[in-house]
C-alpha atoms as a PDB file:
ATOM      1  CA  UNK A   1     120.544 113.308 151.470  1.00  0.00           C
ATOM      2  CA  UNK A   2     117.422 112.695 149.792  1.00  0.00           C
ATOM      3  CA  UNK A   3     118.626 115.059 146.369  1.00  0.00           C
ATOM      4  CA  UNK A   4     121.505 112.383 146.329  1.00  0.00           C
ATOM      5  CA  UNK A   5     119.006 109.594 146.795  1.00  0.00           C
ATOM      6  CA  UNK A   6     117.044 110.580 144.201  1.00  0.00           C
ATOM      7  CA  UNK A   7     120.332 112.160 141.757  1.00  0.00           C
ATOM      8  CA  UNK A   8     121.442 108.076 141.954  1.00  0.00           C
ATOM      9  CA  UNK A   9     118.515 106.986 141.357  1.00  0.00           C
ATOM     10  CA  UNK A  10     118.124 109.055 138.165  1.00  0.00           C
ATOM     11  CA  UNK A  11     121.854 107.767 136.865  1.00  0.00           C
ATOM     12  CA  UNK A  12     120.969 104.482 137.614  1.00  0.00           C
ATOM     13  CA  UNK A  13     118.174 104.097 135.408  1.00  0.00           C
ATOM     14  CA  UNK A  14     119.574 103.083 132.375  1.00  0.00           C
ATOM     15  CA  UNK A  15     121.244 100.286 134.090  1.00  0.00           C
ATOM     16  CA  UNK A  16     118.022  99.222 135.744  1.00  0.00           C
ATOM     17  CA  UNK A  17     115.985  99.220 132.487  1.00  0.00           C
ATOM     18  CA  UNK A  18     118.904  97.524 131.127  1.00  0.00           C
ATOM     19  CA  UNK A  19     118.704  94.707 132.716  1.00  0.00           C
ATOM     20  CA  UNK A  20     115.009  93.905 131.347  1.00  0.00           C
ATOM     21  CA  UNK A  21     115.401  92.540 127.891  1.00  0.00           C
ATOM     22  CA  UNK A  22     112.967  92.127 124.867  1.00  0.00           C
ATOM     23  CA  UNK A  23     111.174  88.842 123.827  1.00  0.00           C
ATOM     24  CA  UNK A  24     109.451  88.261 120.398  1.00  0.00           C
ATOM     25  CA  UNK A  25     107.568  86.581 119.184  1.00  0.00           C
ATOM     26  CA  UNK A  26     106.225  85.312 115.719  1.00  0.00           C
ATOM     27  CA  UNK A  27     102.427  83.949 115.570  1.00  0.00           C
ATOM     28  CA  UNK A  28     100.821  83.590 112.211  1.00  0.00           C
ATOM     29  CA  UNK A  29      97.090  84.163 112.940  1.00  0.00           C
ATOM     30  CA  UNK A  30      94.633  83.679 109.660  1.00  0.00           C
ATOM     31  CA  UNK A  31      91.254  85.203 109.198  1.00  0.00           C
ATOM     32  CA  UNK A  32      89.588  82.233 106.931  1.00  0.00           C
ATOM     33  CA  UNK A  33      85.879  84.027 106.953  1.00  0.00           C
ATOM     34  CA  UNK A  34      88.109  86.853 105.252  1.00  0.00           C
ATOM     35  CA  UNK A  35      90.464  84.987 103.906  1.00  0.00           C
ATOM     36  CA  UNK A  36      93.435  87.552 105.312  1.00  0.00           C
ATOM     37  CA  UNK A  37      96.221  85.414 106.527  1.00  0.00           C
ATOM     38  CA  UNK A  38      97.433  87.819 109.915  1.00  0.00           C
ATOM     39  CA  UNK A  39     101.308  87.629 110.062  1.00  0.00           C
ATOM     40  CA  UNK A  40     101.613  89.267 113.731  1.00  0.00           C
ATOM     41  CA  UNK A  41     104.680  89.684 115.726  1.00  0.00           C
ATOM     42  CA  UNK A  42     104.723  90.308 119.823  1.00  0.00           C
ATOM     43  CA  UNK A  43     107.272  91.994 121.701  1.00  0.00           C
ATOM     44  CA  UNK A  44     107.113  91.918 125.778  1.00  0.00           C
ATOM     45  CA  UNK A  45     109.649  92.058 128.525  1.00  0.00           C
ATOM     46  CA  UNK A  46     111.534  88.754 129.618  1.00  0.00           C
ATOM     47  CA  UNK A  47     113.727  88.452 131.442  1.00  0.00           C
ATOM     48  CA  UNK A  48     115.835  85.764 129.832  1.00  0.00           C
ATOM     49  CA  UNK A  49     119.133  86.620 128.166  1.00  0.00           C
ATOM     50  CA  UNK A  50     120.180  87.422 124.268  1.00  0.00           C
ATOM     51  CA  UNK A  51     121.843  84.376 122.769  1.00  0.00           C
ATOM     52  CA  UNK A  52     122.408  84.546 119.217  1.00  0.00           C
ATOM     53  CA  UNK A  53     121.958  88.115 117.579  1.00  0.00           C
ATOM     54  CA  UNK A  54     119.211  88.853 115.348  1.00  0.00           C
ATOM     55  CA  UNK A  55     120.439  89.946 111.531  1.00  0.00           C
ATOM     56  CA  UNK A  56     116.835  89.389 110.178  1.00  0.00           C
ATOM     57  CA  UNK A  57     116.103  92.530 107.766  1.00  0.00           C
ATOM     58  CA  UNK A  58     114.178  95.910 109.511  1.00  0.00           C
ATOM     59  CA  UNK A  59     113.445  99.266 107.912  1.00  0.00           C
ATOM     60  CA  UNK A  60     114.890 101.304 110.867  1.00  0.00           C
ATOM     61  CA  UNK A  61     117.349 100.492 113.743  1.00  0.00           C
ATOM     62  CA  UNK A  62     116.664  97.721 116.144  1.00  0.00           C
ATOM     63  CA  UNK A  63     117.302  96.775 119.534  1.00  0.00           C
ATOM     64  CA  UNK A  64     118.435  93.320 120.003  1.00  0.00           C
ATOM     65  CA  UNK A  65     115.436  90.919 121.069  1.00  0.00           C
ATOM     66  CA  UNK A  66     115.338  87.546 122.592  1.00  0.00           C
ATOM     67  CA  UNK A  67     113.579  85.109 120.046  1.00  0.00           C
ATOM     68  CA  UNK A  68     110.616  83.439 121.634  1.00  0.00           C
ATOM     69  CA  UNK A  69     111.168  84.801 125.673  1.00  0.00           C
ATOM     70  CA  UNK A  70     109.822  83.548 128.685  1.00  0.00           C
ATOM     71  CA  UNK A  71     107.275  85.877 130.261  1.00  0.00           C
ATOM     72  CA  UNK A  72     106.705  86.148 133.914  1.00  0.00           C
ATOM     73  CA  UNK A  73     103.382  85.039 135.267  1.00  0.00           C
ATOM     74  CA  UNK A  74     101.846  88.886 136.081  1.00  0.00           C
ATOM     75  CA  UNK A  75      99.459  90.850 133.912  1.00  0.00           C
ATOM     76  CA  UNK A  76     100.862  93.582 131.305  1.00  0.00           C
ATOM     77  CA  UNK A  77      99.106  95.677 129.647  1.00  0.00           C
ATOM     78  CA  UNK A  78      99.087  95.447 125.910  1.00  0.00           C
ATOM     79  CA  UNK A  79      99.456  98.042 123.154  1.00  0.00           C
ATOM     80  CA  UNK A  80      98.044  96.208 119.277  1.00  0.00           C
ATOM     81  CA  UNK A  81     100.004  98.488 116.991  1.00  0.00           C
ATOM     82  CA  UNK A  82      98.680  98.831 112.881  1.00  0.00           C
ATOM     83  CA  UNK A  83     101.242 100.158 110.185  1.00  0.00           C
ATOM     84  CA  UNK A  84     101.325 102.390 107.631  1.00  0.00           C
ATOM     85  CA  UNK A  85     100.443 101.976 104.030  1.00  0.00           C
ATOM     86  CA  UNK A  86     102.878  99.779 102.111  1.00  0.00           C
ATOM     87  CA  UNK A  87     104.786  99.327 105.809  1.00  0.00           C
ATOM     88  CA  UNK A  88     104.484  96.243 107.566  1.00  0.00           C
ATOM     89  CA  UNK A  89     104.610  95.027 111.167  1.00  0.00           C
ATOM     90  CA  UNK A  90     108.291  95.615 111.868  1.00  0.00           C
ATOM     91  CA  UNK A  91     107.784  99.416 110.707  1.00  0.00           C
ATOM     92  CA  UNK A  92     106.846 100.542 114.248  1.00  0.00           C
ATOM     93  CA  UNK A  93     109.123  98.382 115.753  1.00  0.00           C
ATOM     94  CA  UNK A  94     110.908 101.335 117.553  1.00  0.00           C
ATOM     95  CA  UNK A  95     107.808 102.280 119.112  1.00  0.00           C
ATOM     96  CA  UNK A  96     107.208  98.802 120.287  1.00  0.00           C
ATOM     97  CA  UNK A  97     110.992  98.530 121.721  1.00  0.00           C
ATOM     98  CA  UNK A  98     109.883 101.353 123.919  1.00  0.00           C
ATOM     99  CA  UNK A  99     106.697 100.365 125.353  1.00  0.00           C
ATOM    100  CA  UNK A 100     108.257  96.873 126.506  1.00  0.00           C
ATOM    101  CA  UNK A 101     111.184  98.977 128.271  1.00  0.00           C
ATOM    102  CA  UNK A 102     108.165 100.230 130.327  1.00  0.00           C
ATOM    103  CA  UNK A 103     106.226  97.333 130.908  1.00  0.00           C
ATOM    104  CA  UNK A 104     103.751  96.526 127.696  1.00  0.00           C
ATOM    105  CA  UNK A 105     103.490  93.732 125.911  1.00  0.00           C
ATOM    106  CA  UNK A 106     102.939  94.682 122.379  1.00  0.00           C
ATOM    107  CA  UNK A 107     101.630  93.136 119.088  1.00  0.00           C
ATOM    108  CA  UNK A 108     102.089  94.305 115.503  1.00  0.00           C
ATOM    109  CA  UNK A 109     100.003  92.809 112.403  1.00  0.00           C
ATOM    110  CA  UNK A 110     100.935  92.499 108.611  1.00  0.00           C
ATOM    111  CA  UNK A 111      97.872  94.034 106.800  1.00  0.00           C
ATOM    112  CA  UNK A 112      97.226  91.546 104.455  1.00  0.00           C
ATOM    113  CA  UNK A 113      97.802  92.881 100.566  1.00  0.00           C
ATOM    114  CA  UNK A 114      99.085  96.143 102.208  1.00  0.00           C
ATOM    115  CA  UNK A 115     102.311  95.803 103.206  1.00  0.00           C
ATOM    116  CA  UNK A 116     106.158  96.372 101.387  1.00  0.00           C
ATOM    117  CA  UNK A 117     106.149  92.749 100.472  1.00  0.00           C
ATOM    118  CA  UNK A 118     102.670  91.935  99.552  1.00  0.00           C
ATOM    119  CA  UNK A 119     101.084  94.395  97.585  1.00  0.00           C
ATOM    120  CA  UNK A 120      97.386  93.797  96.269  1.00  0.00           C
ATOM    121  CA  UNK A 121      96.144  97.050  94.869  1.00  0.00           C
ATOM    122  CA  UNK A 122      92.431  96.698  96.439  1.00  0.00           C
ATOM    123  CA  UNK A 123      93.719  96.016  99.859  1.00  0.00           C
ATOM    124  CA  UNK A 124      95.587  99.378  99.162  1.00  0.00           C
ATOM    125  CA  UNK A 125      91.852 101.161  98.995  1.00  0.00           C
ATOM    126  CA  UNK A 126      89.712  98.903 101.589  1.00  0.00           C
ATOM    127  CA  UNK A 127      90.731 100.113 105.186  1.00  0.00           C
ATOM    128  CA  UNK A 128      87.467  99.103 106.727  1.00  0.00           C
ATOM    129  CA  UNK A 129      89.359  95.515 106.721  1.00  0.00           C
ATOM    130  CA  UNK A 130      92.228  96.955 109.182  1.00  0.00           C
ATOM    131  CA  UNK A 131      90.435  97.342 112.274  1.00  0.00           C
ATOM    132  CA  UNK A 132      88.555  93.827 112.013  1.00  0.00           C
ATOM    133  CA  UNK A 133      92.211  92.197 111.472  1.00  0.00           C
ATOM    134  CA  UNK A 134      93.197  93.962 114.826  1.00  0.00           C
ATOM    135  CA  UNK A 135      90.203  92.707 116.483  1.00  0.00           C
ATOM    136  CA  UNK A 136      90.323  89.396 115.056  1.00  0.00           C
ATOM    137  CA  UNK A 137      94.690  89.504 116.690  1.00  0.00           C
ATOM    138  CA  UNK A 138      92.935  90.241 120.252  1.00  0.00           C
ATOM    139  CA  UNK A 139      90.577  87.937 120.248  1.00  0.00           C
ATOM    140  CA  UNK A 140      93.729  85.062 119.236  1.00  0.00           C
ATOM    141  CA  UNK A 141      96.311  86.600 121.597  1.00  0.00           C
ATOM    142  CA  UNK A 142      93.736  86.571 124.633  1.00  0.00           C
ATOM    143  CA  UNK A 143      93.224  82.950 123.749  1.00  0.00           C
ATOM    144  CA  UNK A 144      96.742  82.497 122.874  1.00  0.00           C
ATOM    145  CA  UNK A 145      98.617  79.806 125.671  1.00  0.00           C
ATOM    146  CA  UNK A 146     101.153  81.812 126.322  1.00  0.00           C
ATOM    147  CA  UNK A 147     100.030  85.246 126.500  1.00  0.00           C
ATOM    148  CA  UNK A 148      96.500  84.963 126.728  1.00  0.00           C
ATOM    149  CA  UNK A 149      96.766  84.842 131.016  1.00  0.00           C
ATOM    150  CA  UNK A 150      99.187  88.011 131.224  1.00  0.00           C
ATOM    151  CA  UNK A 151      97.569  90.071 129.634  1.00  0.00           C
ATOM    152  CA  UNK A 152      96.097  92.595 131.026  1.00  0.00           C
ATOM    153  CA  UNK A 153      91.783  93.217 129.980  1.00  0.00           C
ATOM    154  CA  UNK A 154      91.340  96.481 131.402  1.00  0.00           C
ATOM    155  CA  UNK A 155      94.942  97.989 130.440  1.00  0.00           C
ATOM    156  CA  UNK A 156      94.699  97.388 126.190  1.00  0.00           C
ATOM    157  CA  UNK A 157      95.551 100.162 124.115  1.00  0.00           C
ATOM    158  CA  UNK A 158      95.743 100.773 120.124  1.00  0.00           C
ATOM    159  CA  UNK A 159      98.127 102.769 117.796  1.00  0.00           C
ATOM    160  CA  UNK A 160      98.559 103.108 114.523  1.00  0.00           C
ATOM    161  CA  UNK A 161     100.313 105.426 111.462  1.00  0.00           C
ATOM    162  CA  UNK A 162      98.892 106.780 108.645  1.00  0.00           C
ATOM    163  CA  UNK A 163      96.395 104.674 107.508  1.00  0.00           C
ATOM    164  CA  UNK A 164      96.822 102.427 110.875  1.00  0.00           C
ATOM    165  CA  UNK A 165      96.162 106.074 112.409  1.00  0.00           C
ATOM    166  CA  UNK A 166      92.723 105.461 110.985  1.00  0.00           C
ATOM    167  CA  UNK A 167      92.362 102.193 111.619  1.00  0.00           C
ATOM    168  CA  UNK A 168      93.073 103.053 115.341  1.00  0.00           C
ATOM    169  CA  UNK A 169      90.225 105.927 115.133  1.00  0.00           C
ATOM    170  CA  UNK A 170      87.514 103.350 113.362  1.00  0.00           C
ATOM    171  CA  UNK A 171      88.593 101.209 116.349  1.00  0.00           C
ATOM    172  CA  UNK A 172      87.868 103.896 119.118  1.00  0.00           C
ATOM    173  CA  UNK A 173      83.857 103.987 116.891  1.00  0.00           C
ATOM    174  CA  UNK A 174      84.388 106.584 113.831  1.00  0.00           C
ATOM    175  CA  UNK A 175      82.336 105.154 111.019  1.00  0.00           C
ATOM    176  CA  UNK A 176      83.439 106.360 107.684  1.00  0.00           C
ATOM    177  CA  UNK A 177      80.908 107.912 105.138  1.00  0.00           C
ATOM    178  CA  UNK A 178      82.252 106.150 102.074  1.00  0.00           C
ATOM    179  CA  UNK A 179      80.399 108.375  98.957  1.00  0.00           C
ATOM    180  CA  UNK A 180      82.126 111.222 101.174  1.00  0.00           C
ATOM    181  CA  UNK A 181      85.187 109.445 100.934  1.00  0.00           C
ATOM    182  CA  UNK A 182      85.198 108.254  97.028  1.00  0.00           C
ATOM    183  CA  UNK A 183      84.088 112.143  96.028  1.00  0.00           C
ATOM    184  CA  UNK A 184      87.258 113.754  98.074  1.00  0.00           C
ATOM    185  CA  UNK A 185      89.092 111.086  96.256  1.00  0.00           C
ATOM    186  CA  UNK A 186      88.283 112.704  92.886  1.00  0.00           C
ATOM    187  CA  UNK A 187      89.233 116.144  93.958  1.00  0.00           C
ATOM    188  CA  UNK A 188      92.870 117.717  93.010  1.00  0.00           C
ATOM    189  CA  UNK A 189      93.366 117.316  96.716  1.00  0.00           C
ATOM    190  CA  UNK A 190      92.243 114.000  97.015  1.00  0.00           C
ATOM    191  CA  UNK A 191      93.784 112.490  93.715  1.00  0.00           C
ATOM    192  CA  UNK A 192      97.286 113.586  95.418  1.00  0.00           C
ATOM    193  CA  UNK A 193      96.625 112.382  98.729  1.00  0.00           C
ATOM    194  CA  UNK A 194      95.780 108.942  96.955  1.00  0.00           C
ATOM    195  CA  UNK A 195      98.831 108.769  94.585  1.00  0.00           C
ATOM    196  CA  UNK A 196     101.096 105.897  95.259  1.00  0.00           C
ATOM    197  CA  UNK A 197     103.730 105.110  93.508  1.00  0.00           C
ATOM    198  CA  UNK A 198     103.268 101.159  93.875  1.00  0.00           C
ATOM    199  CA  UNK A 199      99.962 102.142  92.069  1.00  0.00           C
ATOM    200  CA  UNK A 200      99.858 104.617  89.245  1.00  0.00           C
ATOM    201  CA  UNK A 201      95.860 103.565  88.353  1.00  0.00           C
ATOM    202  CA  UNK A 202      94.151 103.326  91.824  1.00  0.00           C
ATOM    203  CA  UNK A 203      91.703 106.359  91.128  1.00  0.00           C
ATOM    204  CA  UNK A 204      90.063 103.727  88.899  1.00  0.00           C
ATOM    205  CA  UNK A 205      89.978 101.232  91.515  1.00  0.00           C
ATOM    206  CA  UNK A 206      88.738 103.197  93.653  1.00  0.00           C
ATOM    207  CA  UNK A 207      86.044 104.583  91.674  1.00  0.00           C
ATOM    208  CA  UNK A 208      85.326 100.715  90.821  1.00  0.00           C
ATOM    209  CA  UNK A 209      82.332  98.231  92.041  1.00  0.00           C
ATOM    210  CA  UNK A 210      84.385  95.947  94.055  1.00  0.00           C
ATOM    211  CA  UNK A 211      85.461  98.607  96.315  1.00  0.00           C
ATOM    212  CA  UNK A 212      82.219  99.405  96.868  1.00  0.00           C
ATOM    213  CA  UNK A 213      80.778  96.220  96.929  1.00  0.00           C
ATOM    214  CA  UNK A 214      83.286  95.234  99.556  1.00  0.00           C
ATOM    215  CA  UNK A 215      82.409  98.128 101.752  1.00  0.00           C
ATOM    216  CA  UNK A 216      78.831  96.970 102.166  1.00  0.00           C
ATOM    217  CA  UNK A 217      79.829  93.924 103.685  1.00  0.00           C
ATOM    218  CA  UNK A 218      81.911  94.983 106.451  1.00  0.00           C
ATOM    219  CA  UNK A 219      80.568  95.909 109.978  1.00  0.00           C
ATOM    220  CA  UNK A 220      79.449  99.450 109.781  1.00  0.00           C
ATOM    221  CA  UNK A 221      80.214  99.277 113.624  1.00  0.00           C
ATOM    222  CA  UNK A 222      84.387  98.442 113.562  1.00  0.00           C
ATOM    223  CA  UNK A 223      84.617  99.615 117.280  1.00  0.00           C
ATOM    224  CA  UNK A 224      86.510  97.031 119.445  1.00  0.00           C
ATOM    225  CA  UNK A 225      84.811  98.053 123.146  1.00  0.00           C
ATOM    226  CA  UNK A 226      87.747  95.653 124.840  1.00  0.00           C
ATOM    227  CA  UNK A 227      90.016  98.565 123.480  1.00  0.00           C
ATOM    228  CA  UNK A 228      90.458 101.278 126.305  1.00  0.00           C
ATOM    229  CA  UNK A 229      92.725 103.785 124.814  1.00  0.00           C
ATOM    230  CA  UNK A 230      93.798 105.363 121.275  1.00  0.00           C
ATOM    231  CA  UNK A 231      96.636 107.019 119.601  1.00  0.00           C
ATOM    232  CA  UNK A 232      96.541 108.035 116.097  1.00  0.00           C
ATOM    233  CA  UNK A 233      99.951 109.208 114.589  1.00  0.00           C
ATOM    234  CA  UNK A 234      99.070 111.692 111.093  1.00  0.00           C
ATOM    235  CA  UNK A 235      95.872 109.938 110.313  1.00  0.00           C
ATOM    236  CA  UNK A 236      94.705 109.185 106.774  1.00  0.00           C
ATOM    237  CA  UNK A 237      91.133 108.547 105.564  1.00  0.00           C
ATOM    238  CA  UNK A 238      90.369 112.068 107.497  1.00  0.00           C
ATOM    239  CA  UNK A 239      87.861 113.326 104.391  1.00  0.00           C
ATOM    240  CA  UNK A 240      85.866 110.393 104.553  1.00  0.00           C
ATOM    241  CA  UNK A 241      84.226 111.872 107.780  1.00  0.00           C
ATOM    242  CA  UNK A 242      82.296 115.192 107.509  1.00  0.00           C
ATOM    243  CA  UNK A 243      80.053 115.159 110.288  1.00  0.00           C
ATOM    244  CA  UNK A 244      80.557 114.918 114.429  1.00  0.00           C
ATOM    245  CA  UNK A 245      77.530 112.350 114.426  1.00  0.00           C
ATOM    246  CA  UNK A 246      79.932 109.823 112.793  1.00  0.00           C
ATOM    247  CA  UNK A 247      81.848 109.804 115.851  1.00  0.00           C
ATOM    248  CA  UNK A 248      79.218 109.510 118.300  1.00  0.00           C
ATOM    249  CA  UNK A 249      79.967 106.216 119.225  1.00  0.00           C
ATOM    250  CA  UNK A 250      83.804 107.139 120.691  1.00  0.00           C
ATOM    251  CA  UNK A 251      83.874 107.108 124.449  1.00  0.00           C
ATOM    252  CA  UNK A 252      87.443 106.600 125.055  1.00  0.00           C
ATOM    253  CA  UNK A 253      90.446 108.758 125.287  1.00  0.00           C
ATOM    254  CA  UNK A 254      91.693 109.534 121.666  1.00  0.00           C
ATOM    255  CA  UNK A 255      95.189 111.412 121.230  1.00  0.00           C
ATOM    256  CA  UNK A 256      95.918 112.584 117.980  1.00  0.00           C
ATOM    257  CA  UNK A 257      99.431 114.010 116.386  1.00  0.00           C
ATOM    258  CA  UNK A 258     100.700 114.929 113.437  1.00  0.00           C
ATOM    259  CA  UNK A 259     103.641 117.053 112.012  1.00  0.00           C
ATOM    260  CA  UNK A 260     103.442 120.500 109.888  1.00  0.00           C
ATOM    261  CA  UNK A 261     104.710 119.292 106.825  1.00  0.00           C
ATOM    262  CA  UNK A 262     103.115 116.016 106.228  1.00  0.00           C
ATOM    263  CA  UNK A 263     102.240 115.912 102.832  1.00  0.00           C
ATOM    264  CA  UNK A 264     101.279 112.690 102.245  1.00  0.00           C
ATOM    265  CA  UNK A 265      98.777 112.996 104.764  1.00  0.00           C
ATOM    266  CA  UNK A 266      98.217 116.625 105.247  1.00  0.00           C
ATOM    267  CA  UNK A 267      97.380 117.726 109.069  1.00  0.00           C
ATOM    268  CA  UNK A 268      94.289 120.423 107.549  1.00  0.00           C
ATOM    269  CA  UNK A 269      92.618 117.277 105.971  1.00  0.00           C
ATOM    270  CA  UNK A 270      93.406 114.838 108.406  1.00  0.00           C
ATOM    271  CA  UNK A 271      94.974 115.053 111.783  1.00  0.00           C
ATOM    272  CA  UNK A 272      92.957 118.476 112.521  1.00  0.00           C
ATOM    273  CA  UNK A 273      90.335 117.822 110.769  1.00  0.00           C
ATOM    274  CA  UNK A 274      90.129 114.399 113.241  1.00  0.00           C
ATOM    275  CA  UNK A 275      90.243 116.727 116.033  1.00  0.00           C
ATOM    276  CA  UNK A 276      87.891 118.837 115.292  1.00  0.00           C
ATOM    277  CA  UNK A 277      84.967 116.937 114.333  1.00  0.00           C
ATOM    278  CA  UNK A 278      85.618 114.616 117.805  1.00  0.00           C
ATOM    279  CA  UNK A 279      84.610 115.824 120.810  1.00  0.00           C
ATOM    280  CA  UNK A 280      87.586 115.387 123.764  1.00  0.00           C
ATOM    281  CA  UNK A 281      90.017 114.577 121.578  1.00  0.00           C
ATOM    282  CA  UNK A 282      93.697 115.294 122.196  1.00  0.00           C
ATOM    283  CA  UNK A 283      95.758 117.309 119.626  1.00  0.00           C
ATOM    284  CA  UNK A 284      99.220 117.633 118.970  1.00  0.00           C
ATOM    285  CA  UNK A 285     100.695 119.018 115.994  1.00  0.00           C
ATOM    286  CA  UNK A 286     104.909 119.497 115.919  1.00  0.00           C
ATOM    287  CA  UNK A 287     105.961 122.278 113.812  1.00  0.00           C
ATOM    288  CA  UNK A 288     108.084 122.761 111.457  1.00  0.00           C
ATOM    289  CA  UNK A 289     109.814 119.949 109.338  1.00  0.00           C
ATOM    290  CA  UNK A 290     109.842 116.555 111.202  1.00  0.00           C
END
């Protein structure tokens, strides 16, 4: 009796989860000490129902959301999710769509001058700025009217591809060596990793004083301690760290993963290299072409 118990319960699920439908919502944030406008979209579970379908433009397959949602009065826990280079919020959408099936509220942020739409070739080179727009998202969603008093404080989490893989590990307390950095970039290895097609002459940016100059303004210290957890899909940025002392300051669970054949951000240099040089980490890396 109990196998058939638990053999409905199993068939049922789909139904069940089903039945709890996706809100989103739009909030345009803006950084004016920085002056990084902070396009940032939320997805949570609501319970209202789909009335017009959404045919707004998305890089990969959607589920159908409800614009703009009630949420029930309960605390969530909440996942802040940074892109890829060149992406842009809706980029990890599928991810997002996921969490919410199980319970998260999530929130996704345009990198300003780094995404498909806005493209600013310093922003392209500058990802110290990444984890302070993240911070500065959690600090206006937790004093945001509507979502501020579900969320969550001890249950927030961070995720992030590529690029937003680093931003998620600066979160978590890595501080980058930037001369470390800026030399890998002028390697053979580097000068490929760094290639980007939007970009045919960022080497010289790079290599220029306003890179620089903006790194010595931001924080050295980027780590967000209301952030409890970290996942870092094929992290970039992985040669501007060469020593375990850099990551001294990372006291939370990290998870990292990447695939075999990344080559634009190559697991040896990156992903593994992460891993190795932080203590506790989490490693995953799927084989073969993915």
């Amino acid at each position: 009796m109990k196998r058939l118990l638990f053999i409905i319960c199993i068939l049922l699920l789909p139904f069940l989860s089903s039945a709890q439908q996706i809100g989103e919502t739009t909030i345009r944030f803006n950084d004016t000490a920085r002056k990084r406008p902070l396009v940032t979209e939320v997805w949570y579970p609501t319970t209202d129902m789909i009335k017009t379908h959404n045919t707004s433009f998305a890089p990969f397959v959607r589920m159908e959301t409800v614009k703009d949602g009630s949420i029930a009065n309960k605390k969530y826990p909440l996942i802040l999710i940074s892109h890829g280079t060149g992406g842009g919020r809706l980029t990890l959408e599928w991810l997002a769509d996921i969490l919410v099936q199980h319970g998260y509220i999530v929130a996704a942020v345009d990198h300003w001058g780094n995404t498909f739409d806005n493209k600013i070739a310093i922003d392209f080179v500058t990802p110290w700025e990444r984890p302070q727009d993240i911070s500065f998202i959690l600090t206006g969603l937790l004093k945001n009217e509507k979502f501020g008093p579900v969320i969550d404080k001890g249950r927030i989490g961070a995720a992030g591809f590529s690029i937003g893989g680093y931003t998620t590990i600066a979160l978590a307390g890595a501080r980058l060596n930037f001369e470390a950095l800026k030399n890998y970039s002028n390697t053979s290895g580097g000068k490929q990793e760094a290639t980007l097609p939007e970009f045919p002459g960022l080497m010289d940016i790079i290599n220029g004083n306003e890179v620089a100059e903006s790194f010595r303004k931001s924080p050295k210290r980027l780590k967000d301690d209301r952030i409890k957890a970290f996942f870092a899909i094929s992290p970039a940025v992985g040669q501007g760290f060469t020593d375990r002392s850099q990551f001294k300051d990372i006291d939370k669970p990290l998870y990292i993963v990447d695939v075999e054949n990344d080559r634009i951000t190559p697991y040896k240099t990156n992903a593994l290299h992460y891993h190795q040089l932080i203590s506790d980490s989490q490693y995953m890396l799927i084989k073969g072409k993915a």
